[in-house]
Protein backbone atom coordinates (compact mmCIF):
# COMPACT_ATOMS: atom_id res chain seq x y z
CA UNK A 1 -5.57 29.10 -10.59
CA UNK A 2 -3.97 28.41 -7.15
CA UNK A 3 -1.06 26.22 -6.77
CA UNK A 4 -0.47 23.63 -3.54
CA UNK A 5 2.51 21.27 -3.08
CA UNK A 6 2.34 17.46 -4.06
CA UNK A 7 3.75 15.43 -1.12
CA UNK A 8 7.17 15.45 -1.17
CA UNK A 9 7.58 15.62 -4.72
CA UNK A 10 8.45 19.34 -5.11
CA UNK A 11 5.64 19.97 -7.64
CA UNK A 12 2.79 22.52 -6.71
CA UNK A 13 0.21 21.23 -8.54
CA UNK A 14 -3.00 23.37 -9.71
CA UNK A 15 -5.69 22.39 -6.76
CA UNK A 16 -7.91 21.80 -9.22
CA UNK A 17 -7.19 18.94 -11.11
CA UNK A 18 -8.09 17.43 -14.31
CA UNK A 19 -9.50 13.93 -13.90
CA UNK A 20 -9.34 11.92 -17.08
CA UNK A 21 -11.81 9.30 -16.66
CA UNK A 22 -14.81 10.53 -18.36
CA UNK A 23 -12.88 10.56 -21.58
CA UNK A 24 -11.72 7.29 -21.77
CA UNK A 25 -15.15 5.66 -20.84
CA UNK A 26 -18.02 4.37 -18.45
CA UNK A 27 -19.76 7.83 -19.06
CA UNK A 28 -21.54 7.80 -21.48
CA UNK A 29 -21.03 9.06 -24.98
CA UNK A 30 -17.60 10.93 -25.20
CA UNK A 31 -15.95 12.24 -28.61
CA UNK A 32 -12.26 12.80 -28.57
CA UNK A 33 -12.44 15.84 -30.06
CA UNK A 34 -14.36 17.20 -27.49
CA UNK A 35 -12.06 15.52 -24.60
CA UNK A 36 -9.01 17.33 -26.36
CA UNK A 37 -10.78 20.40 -26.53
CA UNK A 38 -11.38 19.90 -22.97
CA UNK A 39 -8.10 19.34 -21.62
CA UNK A 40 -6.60 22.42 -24.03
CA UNK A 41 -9.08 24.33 -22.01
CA UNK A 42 -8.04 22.94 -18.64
CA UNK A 43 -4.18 24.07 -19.12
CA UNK A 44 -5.14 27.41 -20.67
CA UNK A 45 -7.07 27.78 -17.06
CA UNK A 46 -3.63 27.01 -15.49
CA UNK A 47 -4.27 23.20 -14.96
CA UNK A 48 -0.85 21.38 -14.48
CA UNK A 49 -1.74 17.61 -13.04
CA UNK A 50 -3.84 15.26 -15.01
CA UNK A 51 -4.98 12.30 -13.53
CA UNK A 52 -5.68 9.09 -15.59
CA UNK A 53 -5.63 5.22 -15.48
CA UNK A 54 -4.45 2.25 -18.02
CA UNK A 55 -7.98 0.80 -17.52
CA UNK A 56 -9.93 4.35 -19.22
CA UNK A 57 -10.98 2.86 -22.06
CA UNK A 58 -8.54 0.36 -22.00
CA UNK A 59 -5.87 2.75 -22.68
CA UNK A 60 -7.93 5.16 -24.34
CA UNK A 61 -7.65 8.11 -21.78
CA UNK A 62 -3.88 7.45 -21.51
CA UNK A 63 -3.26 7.72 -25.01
CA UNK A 64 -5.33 11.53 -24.97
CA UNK A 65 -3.86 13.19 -22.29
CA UNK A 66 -0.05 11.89 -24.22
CA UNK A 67 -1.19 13.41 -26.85
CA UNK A 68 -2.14 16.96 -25.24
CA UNK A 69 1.43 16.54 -23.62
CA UNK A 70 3.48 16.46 -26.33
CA UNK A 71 0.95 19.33 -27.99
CA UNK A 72 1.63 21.29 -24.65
CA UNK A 73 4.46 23.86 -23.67
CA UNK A 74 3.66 23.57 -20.69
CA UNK A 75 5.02 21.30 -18.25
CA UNK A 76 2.33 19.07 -17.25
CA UNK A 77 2.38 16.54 -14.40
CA UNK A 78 0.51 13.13 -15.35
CA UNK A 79 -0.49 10.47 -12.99
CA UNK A 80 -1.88 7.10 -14.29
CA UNK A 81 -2.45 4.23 -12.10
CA UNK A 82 -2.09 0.31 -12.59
CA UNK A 83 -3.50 -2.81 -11.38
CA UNK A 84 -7.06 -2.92 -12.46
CA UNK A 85 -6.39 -4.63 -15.52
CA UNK A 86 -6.32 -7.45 -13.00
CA UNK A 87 -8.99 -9.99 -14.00
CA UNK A 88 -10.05 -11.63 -11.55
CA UNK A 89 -8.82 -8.34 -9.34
CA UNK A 90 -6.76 -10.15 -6.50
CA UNK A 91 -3.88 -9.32 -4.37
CA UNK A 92 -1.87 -12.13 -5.80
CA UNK A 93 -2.11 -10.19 -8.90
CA UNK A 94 0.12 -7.28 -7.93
CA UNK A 95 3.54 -9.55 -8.37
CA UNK A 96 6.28 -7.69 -10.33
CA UNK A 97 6.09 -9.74 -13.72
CA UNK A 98 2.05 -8.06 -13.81
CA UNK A 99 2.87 -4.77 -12.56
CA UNK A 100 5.66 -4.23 -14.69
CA UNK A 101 3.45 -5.51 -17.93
CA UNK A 102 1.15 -2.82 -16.65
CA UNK A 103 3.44 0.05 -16.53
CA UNK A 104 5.17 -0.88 -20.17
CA UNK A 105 2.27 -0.27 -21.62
CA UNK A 106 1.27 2.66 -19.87
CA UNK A 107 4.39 4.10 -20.87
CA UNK A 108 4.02 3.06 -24.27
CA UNK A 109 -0.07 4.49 -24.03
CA UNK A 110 1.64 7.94 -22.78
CA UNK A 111 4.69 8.22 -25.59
CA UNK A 112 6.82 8.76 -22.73
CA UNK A 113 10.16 6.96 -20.98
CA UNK A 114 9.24 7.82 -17.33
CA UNK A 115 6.17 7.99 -15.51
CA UNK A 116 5.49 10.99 -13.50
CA UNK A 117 3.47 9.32 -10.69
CA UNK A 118 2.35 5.87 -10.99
CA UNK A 119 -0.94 4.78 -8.22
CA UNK A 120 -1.64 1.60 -7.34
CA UNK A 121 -5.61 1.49 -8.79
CA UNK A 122 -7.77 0.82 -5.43
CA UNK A 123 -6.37 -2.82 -4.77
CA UNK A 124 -7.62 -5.07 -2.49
CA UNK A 125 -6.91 -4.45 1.16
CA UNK A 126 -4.26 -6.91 1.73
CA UNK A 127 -2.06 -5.53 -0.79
CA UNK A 128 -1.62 -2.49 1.99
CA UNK A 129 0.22 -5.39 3.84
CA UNK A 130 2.15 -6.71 1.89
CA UNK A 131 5.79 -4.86 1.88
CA UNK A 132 6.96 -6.70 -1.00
CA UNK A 133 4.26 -4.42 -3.31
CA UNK A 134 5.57 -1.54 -2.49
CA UNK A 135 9.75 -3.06 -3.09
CA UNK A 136 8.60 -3.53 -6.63
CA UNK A 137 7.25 0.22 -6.81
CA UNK A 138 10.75 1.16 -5.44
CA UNK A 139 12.61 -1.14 -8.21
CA UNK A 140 10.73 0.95 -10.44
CA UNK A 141 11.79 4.30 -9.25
CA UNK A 142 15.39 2.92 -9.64
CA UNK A 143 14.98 1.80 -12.77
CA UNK A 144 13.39 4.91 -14.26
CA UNK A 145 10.32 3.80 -15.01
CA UNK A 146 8.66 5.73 -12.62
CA UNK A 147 9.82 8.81 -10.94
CA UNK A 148 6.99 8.50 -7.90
CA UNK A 149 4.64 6.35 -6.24
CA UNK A 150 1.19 7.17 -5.04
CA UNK A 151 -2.15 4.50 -4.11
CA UNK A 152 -5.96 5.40 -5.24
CA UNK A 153 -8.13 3.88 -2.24
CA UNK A 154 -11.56 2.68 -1.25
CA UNK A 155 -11.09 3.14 2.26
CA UNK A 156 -9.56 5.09 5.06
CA UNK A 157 -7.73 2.04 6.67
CA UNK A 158 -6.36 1.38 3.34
CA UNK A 159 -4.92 5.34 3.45
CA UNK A 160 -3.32 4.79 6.67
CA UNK A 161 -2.03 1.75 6.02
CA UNK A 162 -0.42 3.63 2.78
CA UNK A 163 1.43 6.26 4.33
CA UNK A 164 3.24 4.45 6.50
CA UNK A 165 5.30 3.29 3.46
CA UNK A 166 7.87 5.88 3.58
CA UNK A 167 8.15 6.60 -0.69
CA UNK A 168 4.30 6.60 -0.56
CA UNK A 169 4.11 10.30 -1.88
CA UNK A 170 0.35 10.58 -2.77
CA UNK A 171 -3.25 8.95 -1.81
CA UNK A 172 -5.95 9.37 -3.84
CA UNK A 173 -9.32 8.65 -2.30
CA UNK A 174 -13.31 9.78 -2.37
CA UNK A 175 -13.46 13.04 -0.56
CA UNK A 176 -16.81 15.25 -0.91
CA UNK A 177 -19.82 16.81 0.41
CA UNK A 178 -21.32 12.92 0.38
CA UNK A 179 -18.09 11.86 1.96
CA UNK A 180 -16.56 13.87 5.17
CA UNK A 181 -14.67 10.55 6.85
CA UNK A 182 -11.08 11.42 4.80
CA UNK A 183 -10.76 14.71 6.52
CA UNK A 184 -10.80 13.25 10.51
CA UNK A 185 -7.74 10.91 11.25
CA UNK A 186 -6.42 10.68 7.82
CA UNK A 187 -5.87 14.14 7.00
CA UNK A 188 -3.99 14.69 9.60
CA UNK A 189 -1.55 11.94 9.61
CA UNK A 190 -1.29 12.03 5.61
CA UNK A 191 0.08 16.26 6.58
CA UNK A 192 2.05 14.78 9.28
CA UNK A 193 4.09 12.85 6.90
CA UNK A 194 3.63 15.07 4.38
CA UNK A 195 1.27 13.19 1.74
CA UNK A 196 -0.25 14.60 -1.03
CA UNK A 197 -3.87 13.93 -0.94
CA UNK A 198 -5.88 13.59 -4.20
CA UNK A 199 -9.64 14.44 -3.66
CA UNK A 200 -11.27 11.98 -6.35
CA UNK A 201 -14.90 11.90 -7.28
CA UNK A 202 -15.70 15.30 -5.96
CA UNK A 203 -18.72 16.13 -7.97
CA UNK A 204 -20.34 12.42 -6.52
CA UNK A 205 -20.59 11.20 -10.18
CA UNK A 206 -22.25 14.59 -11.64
CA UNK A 207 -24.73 14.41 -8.41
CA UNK A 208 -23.33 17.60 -7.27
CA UNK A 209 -23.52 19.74 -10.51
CA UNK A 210 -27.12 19.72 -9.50
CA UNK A 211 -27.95 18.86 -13.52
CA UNK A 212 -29.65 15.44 -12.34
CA UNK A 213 -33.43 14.68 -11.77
CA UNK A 214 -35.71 11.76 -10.47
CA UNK A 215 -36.34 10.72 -14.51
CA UNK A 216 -32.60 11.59 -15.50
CA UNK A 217 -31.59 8.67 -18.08
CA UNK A 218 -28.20 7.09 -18.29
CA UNK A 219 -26.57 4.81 -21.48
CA UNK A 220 -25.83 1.19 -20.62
CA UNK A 221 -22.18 1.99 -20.81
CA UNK A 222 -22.52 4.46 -18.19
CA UNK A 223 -21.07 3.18 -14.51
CA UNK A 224 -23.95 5.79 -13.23
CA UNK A 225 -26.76 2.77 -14.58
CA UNK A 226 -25.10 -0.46 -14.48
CA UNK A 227 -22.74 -0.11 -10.99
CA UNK A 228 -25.66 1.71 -8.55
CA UNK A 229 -25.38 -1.36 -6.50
CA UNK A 230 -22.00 -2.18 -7.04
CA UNK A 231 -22.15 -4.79 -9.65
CA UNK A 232 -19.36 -3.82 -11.29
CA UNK A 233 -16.85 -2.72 -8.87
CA UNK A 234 -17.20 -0.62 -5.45
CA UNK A 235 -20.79 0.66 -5.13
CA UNK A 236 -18.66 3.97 -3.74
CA UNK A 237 -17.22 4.73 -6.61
CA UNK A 238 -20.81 5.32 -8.06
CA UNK A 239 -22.78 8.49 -6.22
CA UNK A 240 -20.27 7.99 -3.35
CA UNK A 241 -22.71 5.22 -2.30
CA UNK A 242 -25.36 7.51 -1.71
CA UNK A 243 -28.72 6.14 -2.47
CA UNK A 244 -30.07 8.05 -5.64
CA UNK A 245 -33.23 9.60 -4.79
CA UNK A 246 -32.15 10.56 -1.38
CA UNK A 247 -28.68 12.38 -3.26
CA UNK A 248 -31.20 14.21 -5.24
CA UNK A 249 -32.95 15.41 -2.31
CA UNK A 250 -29.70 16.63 -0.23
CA UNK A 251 -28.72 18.28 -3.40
CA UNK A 252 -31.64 20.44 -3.77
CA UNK A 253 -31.15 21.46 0.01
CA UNK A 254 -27.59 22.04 -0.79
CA UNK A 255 -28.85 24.56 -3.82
CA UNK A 256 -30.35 26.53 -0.57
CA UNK A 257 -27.20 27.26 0.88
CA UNK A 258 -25.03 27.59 -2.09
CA UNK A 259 -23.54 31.02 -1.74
CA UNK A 260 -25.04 34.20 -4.64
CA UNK A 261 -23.21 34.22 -7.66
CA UNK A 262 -21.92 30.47 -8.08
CA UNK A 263 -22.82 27.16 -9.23
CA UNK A 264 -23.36 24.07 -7.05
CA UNK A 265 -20.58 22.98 -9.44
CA UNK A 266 -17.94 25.09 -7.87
CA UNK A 267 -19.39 25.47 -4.17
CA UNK A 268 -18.90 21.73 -4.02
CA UNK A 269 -15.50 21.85 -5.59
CA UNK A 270 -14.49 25.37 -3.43
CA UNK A 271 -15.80 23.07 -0.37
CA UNK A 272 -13.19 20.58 -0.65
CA UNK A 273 -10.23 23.29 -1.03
CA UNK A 274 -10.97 24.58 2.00
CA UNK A 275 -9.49 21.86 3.60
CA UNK A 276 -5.78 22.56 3.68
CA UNK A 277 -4.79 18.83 3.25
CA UNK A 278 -5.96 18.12 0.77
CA UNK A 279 -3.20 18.80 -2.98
CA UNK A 280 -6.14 18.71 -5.66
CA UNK A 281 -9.18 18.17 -6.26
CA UNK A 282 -9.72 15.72 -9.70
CA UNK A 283 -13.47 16.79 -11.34
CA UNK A 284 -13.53 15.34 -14.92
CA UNK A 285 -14.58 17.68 -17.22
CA UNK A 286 -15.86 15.54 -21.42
CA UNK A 287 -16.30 19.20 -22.83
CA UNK A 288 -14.40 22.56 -22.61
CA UNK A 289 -17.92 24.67 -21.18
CA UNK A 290 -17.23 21.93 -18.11
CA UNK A 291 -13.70 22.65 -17.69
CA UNK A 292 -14.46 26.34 -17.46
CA UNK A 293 -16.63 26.00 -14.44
CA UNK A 294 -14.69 23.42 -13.17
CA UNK A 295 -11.38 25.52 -12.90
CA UNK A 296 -12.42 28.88 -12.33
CA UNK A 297 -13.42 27.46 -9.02
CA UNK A 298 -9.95 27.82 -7.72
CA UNK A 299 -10.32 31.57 -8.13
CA UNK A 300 -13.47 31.85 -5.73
CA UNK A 301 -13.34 33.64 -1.95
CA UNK A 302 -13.35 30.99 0.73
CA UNK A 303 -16.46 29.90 1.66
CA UNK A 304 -17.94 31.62 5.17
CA UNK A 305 -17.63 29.25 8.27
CA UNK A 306 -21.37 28.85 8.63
CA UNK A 307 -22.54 27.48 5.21
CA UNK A 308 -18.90 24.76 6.34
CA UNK A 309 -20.98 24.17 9.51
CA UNK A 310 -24.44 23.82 7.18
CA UNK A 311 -23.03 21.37 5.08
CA UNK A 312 -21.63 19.66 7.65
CA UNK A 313 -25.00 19.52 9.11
CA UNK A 314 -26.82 17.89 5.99
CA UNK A 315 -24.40 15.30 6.37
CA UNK A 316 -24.66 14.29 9.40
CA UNK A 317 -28.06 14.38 9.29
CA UNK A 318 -28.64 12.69 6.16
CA UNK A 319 -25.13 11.24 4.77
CA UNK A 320 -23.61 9.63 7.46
CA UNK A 321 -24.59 6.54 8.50
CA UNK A 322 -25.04 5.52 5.26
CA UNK A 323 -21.50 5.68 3.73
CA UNK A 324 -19.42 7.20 7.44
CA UNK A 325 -18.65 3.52 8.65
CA UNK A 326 -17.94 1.68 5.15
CA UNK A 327 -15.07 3.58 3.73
């Protein structure tokens, strides 16, 4: 496992990250057994970073990777993020008395007195503009609560917007082979200022481990059935906002240029570290044989300059104009 620097934070985290979503919920079927055999697996492969929300099963995920912490001698990093608890999700919401409900509890979830990083969970767009947000995020840092601050966002205007709050040490946002837009202006100003940059939903919601088919079924508690169109929350969150059908057929052209002797799995997650701005990339993993292709990723040569230029190609040519201009 390869290590990269976190912002301004002093950490190097592993570049491959563990994403704790899938084990709290919205999945599918998950066993905690499994999840904690998972993450065990993920810090025996070097993993230090864990990434994780109050909202994962309403606290579920939290609670898991607080447990594997306290199991662990290792030191491991945890990020959670707050705000989505937020019903109805508004920017009014993210006042002081709610956020600082939200981070009790997430402390409380975590058995621990200060958070390592806490995000701000995708919030509305005006919430990027409002100052005041991000005075209560400092309050917290004072207070101990916290130790840093970080945002999760939709968009690339939200990510700009973020960095230019100086203690803004981390963005997390959609960054994959169904999503190249992160990696023109942003990248560069978030190294500019020196921004840790969290690539989530690499693996498009599974679509890039190559596993899925035309007839592939999903459980009614699975985001991948009941938010396709965004009913849920942001229709990007859910195959990047890449029609289906048409995923399925850039993935099997992907499988053509995949380089001998990996999965589609790791080219996609190799893809995204060869951009040097991005910190990690966060692939959930709900079972231990996933972690292990997940992380051993890290390990793998660079991938050659024209299979980059390929991919870029199948983007452009398929990808682009349906997700470039929206996020």
């Amino acid at each position: 496992m390869k290590y990269r620097e976190l912002g301004s934070t002093g950490w190097k985290v592993s570049e491959i990250s563990f994403g704790a979503w899938a084990i709290g919920g919205t999945w599918g079927p998950v066993d905690d057994k499994e999840s904690l055999d998972a993450l065990r697996t993920a810090i025996d492969m070097g993993v230090n970073f864990i990434d994780t929300a109050d909202v994962y099963g309403d606290g579920r995920s939290e609670r898991l990777v607080g447990q594997i912490c306290r199991e662990s001698k290792e030191q491991i990093y945890v990020a959670t993020k707050a705000g989505r608890r937020l019903n109805p999700h508004i920017a009014e919401g993210y006042n002081k008395e709610n956020l600082t409900a939200f981070v009790d509890r997430s402390l409380k979830n975590l058995g621990v007195e200060t958070i390592d990083l806490l995000q701000l969970h995708c919030p509305p767009t005006e919430v990027f503009y409002n100052p005041e947000v991000f005075g209560v995020l400092d309050e917290f840092v004072e207070q101990g609560k916290i130790r840093y601050y970080g945002v999760s966002v939709e968009k690339v205007e939200e990510a700009l917007k973020a960095i230019e709050y100086p203690n803004v040490q981390t963005v997390q946002i959609i960054f994959n082979m169904f999503r190249h837009r992160p990696s023109e202006l942003f990248f560069e100003q978030a190294k500019k200022r020196k921004v840790g940059i969290l690539a989530r939903v690499p693996l498009a919601s599974g679509m890039l481990t190559g596993k899925m088919k035309p007839d592939t079924k999903f459980t009614a508690d699975d985001h991948r059935k009941f938010n396709r169109h965004g009913e849920e929350f942001d229709k990007g969150e859910t195959f990047s906002g890449v029609d289906y059908n048409l995923g399925l057929k850039v993935v099997e052209q992907l499988k053509e240029i995949c380089p001998e002797n990996i999965s589609l799995v790791q080219f996609a997650l190799k893809w995204i570290l060869m951009f040097n701005a991005v910190t990690c990339a966060i692939p959930g993993a709900k079972r231990p044989s996933q972690a292990e292709e997940n992380f051993s990723a890290s390990d793998l040569p660079e991938i050659p300059k024209e299979i980059m230029d390929k991919v870029k190609e199948l983007y452009d040519t398929n990808i682009r104009e349906l997700v470039h201009y929206y996020w």
